[in-house]
PDB file of N, CA and C in Angstrom:
ATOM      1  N   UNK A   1      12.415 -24.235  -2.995  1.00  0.00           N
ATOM      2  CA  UNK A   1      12.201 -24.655  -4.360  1.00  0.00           C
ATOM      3  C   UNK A   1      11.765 -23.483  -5.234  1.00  0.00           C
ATOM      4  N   UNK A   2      10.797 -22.664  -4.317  1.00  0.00           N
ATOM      5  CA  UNK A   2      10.631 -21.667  -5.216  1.00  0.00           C
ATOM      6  C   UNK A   2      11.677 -20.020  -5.761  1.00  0.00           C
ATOM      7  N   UNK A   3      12.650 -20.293  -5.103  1.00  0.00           N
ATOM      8  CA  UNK A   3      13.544 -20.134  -5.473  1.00  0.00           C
ATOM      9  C   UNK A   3      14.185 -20.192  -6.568  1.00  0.00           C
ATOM     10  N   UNK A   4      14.778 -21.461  -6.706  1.00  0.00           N
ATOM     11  CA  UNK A   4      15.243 -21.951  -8.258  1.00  0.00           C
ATOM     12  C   UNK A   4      14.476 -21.797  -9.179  1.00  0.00           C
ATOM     13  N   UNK A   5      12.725 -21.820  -9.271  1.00  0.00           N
ATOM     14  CA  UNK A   5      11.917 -21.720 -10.294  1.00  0.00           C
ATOM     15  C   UNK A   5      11.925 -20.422 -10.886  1.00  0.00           C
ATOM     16  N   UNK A   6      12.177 -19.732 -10.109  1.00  0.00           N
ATOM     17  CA  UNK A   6      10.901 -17.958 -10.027  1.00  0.00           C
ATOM     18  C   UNK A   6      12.773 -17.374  -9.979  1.00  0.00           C
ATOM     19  N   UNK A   7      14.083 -17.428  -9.564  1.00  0.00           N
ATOM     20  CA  UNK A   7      14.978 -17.042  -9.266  1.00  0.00           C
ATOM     21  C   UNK A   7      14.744 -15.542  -8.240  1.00  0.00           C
ATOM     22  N   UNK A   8      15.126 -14.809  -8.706  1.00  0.00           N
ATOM     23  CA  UNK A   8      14.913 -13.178  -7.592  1.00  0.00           C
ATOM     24  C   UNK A   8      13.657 -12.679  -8.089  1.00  0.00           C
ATOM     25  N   UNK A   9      12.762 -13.145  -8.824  1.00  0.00           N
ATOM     26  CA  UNK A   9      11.122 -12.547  -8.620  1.00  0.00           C
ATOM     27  C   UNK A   9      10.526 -12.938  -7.927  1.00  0.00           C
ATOM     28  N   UNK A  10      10.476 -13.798  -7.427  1.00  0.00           N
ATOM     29  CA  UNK A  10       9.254 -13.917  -5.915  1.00  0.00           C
ATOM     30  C   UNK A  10      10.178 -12.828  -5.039  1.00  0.00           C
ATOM     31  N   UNK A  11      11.297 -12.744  -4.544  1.00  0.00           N
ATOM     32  CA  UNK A  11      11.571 -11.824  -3.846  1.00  0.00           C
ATOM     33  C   UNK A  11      11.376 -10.170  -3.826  1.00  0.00           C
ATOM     34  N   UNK A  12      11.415 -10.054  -5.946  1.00  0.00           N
ATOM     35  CA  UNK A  12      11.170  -8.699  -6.230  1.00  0.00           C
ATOM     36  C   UNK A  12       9.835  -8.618  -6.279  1.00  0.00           C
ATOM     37  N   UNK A  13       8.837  -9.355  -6.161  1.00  0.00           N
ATOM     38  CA  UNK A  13       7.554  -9.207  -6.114  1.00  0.00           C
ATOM     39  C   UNK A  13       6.822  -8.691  -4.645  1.00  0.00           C
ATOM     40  N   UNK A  14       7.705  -9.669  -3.662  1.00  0.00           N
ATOM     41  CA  UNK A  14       7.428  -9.206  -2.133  1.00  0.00           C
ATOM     42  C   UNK A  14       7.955  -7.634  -2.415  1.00  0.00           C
ATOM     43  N   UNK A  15       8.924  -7.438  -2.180  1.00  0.00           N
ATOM     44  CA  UNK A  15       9.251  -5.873  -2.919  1.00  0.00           C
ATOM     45  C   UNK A  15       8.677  -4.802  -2.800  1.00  0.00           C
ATOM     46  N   UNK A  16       8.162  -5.130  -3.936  1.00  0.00           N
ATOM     47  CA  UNK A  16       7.329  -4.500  -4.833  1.00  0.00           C
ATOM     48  C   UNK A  16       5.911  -3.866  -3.943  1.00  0.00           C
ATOM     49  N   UNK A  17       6.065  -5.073  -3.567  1.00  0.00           N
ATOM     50  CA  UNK A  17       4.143  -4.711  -2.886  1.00  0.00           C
ATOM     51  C   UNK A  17       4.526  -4.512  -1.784  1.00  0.00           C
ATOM     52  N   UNK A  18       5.949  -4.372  -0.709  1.00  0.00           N
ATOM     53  CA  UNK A  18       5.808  -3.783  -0.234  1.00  0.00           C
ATOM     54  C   UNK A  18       5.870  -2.530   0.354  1.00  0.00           C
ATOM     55  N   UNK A  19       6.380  -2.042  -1.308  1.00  0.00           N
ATOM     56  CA  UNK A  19       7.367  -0.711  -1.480  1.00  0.00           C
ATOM     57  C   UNK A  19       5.730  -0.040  -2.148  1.00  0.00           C
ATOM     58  N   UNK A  20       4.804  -0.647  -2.351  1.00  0.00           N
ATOM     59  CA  UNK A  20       3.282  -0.289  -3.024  1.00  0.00           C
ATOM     60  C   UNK A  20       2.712   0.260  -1.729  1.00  0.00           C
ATOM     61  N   UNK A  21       2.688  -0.518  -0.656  1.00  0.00           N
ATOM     62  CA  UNK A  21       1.990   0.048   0.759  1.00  0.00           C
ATOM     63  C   UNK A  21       2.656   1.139   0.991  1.00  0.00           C
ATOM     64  N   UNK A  22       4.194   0.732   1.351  1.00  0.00           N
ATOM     65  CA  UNK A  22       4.699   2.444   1.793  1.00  0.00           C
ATOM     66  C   UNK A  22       3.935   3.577   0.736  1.00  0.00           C
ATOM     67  N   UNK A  23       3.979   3.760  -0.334  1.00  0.00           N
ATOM     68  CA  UNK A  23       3.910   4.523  -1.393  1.00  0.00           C
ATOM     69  C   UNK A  23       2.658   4.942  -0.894  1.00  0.00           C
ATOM     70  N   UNK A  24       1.622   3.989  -0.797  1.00  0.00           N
ATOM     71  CA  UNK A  24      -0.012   4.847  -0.599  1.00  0.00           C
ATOM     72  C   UNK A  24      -0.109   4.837   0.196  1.00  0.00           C
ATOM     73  N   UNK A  25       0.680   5.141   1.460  1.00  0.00           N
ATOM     74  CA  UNK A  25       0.371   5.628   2.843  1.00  0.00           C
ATOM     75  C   UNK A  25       0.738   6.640   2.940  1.00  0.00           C
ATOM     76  N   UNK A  26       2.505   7.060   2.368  1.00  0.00           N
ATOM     77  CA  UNK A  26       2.456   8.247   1.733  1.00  0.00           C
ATOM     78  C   UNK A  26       1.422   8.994   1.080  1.00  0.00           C
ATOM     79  N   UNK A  27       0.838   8.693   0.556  1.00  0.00           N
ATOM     80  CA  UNK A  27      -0.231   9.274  -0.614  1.00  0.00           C
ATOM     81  C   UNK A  27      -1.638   9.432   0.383  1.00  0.00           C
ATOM     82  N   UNK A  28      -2.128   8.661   1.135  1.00  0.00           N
ATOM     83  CA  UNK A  28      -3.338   8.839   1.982  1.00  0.00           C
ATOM     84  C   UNK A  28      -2.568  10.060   3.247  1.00  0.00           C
ATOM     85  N   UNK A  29      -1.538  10.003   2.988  1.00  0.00           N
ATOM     86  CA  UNK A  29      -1.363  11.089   4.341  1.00  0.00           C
ATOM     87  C   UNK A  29      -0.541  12.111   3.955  1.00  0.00           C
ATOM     88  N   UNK A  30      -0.927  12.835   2.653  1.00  0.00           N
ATOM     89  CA  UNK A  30      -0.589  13.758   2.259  1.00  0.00           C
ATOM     90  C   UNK A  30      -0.821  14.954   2.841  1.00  0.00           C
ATOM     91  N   UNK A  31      -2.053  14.864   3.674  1.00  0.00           N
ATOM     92  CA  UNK A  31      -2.770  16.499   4.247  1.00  0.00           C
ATOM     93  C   UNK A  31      -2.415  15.828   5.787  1.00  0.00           C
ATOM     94  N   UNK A  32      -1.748  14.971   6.408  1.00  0.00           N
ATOM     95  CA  UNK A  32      -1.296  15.044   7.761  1.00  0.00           C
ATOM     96  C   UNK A  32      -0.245  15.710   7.822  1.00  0.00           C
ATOM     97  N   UNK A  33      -0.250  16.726   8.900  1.00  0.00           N
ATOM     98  CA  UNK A  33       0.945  17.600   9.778  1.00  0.00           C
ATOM     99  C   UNK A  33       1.674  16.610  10.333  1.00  0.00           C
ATOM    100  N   UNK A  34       2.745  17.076   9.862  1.00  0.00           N
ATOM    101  CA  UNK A  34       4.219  16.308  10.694  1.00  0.00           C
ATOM    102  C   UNK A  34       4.270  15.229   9.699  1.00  0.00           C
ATOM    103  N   UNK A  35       3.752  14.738   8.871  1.00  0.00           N
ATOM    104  CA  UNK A  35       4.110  12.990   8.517  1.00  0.00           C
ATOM    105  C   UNK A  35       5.291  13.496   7.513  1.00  0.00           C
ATOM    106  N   UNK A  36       6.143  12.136   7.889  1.00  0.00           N
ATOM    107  CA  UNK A  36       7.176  12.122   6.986  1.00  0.00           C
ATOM    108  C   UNK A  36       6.917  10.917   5.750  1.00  0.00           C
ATOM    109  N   UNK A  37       7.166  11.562   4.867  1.00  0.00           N
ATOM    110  CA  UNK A  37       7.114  10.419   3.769  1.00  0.00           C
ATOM    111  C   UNK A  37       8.677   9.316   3.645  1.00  0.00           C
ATOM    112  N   UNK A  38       7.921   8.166   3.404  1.00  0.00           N
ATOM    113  CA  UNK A  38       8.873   7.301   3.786  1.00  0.00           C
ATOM    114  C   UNK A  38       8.928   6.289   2.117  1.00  0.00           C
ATOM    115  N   UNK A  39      10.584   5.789   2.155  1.00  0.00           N
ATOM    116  CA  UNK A  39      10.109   4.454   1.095  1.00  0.00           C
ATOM    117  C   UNK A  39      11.360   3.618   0.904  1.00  0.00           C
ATOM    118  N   UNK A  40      11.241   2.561   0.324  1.00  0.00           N
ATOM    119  CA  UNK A  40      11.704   1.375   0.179  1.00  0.00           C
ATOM    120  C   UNK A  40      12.965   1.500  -0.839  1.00  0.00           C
ATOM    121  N   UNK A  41      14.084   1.132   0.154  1.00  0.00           N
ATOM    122  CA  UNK A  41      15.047   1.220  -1.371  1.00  0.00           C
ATOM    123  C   UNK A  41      15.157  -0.249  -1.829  1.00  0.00           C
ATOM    124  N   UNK A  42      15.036  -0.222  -3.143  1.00  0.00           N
ATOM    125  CA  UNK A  42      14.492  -1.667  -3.410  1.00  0.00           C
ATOM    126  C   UNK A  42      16.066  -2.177  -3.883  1.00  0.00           C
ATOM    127  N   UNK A  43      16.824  -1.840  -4.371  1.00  0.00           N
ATOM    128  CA  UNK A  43      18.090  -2.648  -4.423  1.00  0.00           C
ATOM    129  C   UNK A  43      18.698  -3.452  -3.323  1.00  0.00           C
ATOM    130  N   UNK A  44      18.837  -2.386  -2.005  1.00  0.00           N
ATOM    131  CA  UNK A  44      19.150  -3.132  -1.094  1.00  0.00           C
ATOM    132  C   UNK A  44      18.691  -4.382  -0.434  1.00  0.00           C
ATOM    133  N   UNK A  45      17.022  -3.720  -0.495  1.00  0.00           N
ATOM    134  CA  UNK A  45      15.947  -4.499   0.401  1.00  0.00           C
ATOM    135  C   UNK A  45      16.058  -6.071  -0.841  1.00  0.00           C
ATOM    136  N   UNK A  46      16.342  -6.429  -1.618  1.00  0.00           N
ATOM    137  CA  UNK A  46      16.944  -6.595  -3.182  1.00  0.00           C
ATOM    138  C   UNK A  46      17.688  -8.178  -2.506  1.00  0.00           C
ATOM    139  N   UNK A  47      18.950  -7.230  -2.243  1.00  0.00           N
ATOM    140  CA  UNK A  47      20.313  -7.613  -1.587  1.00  0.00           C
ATOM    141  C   UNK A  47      19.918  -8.459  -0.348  1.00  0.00           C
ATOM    142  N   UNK A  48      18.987  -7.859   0.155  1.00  0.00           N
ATOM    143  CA  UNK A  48      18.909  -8.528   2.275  1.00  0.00           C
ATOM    144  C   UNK A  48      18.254  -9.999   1.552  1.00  0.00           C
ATOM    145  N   UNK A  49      17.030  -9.407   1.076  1.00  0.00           N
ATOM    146  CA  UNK A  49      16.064 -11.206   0.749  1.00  0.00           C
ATOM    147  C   UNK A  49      16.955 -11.967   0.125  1.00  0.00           C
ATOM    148  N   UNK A  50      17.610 -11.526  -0.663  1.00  0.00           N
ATOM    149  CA  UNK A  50      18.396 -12.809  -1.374  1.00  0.00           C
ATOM    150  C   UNK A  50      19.410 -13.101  -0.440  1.00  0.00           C
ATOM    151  N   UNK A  51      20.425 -12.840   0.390  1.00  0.00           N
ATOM    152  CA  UNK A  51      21.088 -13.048   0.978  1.00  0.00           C
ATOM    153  C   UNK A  51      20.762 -13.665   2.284  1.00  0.00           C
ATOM    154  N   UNK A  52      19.362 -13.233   2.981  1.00  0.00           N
ATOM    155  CA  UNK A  52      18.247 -14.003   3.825  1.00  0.00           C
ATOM    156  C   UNK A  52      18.186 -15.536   3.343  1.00  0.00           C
ATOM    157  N   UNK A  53      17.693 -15.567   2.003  1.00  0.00           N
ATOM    158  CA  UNK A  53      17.729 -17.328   1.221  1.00  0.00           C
ATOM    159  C   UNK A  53      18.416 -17.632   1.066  1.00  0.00           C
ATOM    160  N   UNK A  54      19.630 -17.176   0.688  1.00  0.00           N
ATOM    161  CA  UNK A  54      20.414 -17.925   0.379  1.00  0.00           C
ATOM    162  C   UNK A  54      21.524 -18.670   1.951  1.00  0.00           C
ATOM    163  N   UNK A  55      20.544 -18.362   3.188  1.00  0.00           N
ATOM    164  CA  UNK A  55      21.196 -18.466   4.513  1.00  0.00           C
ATOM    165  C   UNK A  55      22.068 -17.364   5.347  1.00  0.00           C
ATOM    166  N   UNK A  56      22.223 -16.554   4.546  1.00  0.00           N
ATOM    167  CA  UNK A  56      23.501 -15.863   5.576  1.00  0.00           C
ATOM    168  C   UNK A  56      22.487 -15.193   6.901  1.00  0.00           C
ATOM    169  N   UNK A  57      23.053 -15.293   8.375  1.00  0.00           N
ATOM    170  CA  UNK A  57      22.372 -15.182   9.308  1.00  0.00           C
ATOM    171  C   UNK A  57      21.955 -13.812   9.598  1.00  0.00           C
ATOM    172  N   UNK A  58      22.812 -12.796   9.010  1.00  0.00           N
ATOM    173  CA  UNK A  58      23.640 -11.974   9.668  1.00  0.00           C
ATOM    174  C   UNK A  58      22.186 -10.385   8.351  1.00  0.00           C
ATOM    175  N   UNK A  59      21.821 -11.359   7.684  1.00  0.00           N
ATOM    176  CA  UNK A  59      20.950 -10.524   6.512  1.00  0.00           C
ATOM    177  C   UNK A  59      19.596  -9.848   7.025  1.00  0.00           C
ATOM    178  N   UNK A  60      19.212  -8.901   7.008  1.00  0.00           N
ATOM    179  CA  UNK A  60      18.252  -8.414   7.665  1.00  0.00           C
ATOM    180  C   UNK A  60      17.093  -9.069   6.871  1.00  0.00           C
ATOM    181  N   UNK A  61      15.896  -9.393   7.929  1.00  0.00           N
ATOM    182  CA  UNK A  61      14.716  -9.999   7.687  1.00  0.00           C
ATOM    183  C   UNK A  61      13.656  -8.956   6.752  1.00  0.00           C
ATOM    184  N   UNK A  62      13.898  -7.657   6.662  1.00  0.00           N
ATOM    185  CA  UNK A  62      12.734  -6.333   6.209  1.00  0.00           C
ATOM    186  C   UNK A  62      13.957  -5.226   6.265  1.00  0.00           C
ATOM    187  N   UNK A  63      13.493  -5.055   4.750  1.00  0.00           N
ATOM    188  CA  UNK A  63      14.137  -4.151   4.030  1.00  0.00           C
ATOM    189  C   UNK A  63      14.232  -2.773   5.313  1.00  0.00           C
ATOM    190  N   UNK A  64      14.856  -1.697   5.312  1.00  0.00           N
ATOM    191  CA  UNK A  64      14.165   0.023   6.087  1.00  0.00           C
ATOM    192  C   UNK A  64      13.945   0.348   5.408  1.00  0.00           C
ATOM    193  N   UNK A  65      13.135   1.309   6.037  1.00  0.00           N
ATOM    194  CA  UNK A  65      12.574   2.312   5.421  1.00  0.00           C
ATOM    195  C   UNK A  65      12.901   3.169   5.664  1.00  0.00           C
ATOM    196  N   UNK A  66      13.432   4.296   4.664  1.00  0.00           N
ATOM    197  CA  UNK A  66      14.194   5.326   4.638  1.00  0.00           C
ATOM    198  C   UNK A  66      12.918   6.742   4.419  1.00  0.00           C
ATOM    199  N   UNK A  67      13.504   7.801   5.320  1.00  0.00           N
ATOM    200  CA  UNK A  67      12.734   8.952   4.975  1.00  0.00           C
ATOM    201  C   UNK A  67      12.967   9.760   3.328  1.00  0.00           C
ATOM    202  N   UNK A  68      12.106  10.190   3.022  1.00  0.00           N
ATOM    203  CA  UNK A  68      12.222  10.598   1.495  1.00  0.00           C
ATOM    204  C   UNK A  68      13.064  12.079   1.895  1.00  0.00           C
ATOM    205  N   UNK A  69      13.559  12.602   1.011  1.00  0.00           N
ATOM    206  CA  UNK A  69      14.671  13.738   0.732  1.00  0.00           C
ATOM    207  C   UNK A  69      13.413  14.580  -0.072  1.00  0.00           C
ATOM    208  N   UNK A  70      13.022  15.933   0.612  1.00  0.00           N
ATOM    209  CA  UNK A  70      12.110  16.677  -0.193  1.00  0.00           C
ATOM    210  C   UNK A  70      12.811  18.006  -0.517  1.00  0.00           C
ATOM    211  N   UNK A  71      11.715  18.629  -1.269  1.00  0.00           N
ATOM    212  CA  UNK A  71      12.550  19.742  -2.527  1.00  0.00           C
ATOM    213  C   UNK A  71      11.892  21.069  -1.669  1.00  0.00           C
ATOM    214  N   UNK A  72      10.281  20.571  -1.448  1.00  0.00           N
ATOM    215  CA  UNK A  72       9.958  21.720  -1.037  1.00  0.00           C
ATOM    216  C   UNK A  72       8.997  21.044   0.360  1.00  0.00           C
ATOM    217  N   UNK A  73       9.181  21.208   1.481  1.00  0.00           N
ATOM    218  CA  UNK A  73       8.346  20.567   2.559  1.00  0.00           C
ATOM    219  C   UNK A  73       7.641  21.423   2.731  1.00  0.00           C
ATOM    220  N   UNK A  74       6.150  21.220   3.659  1.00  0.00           N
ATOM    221  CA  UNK A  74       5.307  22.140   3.745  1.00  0.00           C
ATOM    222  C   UNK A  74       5.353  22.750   5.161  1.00  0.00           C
ATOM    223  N   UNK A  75       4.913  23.892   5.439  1.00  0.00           N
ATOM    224  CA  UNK A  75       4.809  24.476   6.608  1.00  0.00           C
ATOM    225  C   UNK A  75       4.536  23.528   7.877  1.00  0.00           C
ATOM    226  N   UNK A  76       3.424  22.763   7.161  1.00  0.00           N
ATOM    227  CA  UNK A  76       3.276  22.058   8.808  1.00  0.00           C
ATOM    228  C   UNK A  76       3.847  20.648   9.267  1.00  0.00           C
ATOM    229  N   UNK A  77       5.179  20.686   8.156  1.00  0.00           N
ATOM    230  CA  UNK A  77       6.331  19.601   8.558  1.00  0.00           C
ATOM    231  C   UNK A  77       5.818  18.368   7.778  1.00  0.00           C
ATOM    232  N   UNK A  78       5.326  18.205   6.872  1.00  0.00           N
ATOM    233  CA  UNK A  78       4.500  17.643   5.674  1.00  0.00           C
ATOM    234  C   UNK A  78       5.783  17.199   4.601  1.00  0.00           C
ATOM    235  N   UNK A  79       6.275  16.486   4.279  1.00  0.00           N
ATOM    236  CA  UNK A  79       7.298  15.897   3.594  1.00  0.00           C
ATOM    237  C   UNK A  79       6.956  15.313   2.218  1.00  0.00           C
ATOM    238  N   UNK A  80       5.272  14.970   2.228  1.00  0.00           N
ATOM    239  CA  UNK A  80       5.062  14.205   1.009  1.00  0.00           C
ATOM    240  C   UNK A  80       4.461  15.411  -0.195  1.00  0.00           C
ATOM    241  N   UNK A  81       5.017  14.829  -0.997  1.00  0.00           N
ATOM    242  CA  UNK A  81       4.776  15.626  -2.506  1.00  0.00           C
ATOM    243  C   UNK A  81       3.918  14.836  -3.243  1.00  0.00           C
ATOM    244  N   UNK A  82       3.242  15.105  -3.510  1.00  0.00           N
ATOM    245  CA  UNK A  82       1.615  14.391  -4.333  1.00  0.00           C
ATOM    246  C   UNK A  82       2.209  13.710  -5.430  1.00  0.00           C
ATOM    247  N   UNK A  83       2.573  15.032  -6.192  1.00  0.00           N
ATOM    248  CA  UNK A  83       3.220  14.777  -7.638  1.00  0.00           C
ATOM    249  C   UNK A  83       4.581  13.487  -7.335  1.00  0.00           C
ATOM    250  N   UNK A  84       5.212  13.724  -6.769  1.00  0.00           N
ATOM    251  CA  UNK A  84       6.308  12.623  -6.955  1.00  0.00           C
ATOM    252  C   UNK A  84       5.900  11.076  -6.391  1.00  0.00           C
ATOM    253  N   UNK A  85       4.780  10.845  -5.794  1.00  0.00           N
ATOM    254  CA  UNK A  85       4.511   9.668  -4.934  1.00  0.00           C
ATOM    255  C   UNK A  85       3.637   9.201  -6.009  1.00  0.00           C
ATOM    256  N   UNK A  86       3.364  10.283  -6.532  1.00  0.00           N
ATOM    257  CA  UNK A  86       1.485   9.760  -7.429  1.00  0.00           C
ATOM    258  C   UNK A  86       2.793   8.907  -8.740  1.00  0.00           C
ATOM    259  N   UNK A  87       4.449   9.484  -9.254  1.00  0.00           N
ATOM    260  CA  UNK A  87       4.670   9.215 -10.388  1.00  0.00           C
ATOM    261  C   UNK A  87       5.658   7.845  -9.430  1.00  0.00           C
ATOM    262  N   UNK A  88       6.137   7.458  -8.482  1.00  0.00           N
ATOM    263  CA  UNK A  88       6.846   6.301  -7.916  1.00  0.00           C
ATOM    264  C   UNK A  88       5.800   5.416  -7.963  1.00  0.00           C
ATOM    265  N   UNK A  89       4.437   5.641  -7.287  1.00  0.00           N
ATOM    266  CA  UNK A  89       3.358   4.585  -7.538  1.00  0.00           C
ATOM    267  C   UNK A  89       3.212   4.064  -8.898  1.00  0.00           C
ATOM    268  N   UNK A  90       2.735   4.495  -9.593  1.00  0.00           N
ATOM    269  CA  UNK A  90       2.657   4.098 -10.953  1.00  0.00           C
ATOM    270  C   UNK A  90       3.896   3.165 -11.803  1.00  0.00           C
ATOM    271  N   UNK A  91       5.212   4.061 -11.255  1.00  0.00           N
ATOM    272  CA  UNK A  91       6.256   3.415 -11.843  1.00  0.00           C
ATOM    273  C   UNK A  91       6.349   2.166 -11.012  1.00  0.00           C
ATOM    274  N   UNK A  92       6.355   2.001  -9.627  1.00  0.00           N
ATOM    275  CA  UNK A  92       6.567   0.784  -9.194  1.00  0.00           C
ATOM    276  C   UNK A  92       5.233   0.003  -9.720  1.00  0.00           C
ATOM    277  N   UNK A  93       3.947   0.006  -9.750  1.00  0.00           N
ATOM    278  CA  UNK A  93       3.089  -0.696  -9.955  1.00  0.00           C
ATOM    279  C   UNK A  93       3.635  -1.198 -11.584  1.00  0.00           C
ATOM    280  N   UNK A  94       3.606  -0.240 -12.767  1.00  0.00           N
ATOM    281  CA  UNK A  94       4.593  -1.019 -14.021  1.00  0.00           C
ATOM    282  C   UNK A  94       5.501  -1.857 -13.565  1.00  0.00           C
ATOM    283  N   UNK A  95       6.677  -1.771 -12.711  1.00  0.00           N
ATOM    284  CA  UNK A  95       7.359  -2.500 -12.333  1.00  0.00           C
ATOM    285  C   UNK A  95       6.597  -3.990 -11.990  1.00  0.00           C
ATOM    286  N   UNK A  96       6.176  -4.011 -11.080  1.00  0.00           N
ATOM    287  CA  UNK A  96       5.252  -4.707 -10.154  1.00  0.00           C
ATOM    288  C   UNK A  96       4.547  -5.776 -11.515  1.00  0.00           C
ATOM    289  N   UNK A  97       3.981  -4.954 -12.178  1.00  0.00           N
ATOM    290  CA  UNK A  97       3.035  -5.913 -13.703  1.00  0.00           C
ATOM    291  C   UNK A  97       3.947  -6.853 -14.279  1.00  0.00           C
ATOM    292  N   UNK A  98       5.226  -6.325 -14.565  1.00  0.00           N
ATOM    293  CA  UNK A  98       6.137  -6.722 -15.391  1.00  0.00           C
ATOM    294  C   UNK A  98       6.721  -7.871 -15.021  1.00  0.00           C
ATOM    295  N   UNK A  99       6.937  -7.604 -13.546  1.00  0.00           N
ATOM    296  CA  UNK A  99       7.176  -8.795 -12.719  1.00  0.00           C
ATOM    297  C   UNK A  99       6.806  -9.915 -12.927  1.00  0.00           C
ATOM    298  N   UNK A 100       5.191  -9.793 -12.643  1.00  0.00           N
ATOM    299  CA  UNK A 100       4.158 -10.671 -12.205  1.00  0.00           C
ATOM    300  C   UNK A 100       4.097 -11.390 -13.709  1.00  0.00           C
ATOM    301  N   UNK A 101       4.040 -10.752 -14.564  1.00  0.00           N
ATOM    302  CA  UNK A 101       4.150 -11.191 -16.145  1.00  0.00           C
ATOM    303  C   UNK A 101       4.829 -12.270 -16.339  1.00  0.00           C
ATOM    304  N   UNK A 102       6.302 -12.012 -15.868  1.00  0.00           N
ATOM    305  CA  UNK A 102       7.325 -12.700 -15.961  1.00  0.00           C
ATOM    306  C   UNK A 102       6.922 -13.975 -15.380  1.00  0.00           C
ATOM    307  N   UNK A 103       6.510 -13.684 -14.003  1.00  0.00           N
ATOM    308  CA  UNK A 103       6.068 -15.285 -13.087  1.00  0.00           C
ATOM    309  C   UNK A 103       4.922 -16.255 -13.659  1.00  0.00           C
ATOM    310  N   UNK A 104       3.993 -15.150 -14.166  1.00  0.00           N
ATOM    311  CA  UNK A 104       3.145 -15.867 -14.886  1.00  0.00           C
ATOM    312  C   UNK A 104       3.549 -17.243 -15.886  1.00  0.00           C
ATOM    313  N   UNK A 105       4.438 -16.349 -17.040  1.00  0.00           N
ATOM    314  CA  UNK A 105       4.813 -16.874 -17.834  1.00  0.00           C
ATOM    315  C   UNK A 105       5.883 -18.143 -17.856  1.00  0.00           C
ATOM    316  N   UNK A 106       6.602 -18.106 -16.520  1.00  0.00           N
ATOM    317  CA  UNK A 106       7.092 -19.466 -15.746  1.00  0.00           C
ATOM    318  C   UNK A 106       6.072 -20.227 -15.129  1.00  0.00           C
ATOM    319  N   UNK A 107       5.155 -20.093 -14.944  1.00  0.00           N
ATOM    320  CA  UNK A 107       4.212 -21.268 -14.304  1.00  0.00           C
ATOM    321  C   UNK A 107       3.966 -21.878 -15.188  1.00  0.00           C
ATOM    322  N   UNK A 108       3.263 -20.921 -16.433  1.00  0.00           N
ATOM    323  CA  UNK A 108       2.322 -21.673 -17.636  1.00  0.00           C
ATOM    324  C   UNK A 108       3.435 -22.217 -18.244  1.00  0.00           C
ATOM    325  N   UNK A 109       4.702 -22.437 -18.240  1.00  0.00           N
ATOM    326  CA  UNK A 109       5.636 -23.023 -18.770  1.00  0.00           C
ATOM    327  C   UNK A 109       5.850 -24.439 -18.011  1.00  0.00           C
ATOM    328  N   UNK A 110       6.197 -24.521 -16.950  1.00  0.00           N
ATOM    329  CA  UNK A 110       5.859 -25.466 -16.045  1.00  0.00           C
ATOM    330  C   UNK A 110       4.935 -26.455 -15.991  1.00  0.00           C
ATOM    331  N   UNK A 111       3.477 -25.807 -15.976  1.00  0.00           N
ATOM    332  CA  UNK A 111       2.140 -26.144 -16.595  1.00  0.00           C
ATOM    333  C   UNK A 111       2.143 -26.611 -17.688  1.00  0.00           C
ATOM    334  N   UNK A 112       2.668 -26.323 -18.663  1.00  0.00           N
ATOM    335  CA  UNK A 112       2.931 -27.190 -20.016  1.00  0.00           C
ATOM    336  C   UNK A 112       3.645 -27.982 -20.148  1.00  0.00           C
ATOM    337  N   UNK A 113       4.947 -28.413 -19.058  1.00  0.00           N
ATOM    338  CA  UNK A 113       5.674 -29.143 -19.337  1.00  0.00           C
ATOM    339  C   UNK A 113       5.008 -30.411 -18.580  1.00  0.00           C
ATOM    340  N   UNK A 114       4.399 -29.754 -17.795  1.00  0.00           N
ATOM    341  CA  UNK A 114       4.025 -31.241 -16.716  1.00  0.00           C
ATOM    342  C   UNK A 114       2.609 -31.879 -17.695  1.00  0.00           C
ATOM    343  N   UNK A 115       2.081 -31.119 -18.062  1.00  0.00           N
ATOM    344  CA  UNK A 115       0.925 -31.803 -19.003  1.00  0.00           C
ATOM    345  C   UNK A 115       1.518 -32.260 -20.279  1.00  0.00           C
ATOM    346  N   UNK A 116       3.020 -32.759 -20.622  1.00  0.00           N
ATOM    347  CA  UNK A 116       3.405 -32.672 -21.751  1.00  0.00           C
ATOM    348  C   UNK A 116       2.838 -32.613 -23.025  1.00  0.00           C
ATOM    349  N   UNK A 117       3.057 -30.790 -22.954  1.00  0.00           N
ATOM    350  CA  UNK A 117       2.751 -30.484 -24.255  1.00  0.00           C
ATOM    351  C   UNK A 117       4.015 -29.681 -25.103  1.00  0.00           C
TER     352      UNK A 117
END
């Protein structure tokens, strides 16, 4: 049901937050040797959930996670870039608000209709 209400934002919301964890794990393990920075391609991962609901069997349950493509890696095999994780966080978290905005603003619609006002 929640489906039809919310259409692909409850799905882009799971998303979201869980493309938010990858992001600050990246970000907390900036000074670990060897870590690879990792993240969520959200179109696809997009594509699987909706295609997950809508039944097809064959749709993967969790998005992958793909290793990030770096410009400059560090000596001790260090992949994450401060600067670019610190500006994906932020942008996905806007994302993420905008979302949630949106859902908001379908409940309290809902909410008003059922209290007819």
């Amino acid at each position: 049901m929640s489906d039809t209400i919310f259409g692909i934002h409850g799905a882009a919301l799971e998303l979201r937050s869980q493309r938010m964890r990858v992001i600050a794990s990246n970000i907390a393990n900036a000074a670990t040797p060897g870590y690879k920075a990792r993240d969520v391609d959200f179109a696809a991962g997009l594509e699987a959930k909706l295609s997950a609901s809508a039944g097809d069997p064959s749709a993967p349950a969790e998005p992958d996670l793909l290793y990030r493509q770096t410009v400059m890696p560090s000596l001790d095999g260090n992949t994450v870039e401060l600067g670019r994780e610190q500006i994906a966080f932020a942008e996905n978290a806007l994302a993420y608000s905008a979302t949630l905005e949106f859902v908001k603003g379908k409940v309290n619609a809902i909410t008003r209709a059922l209290k007819g006002e």
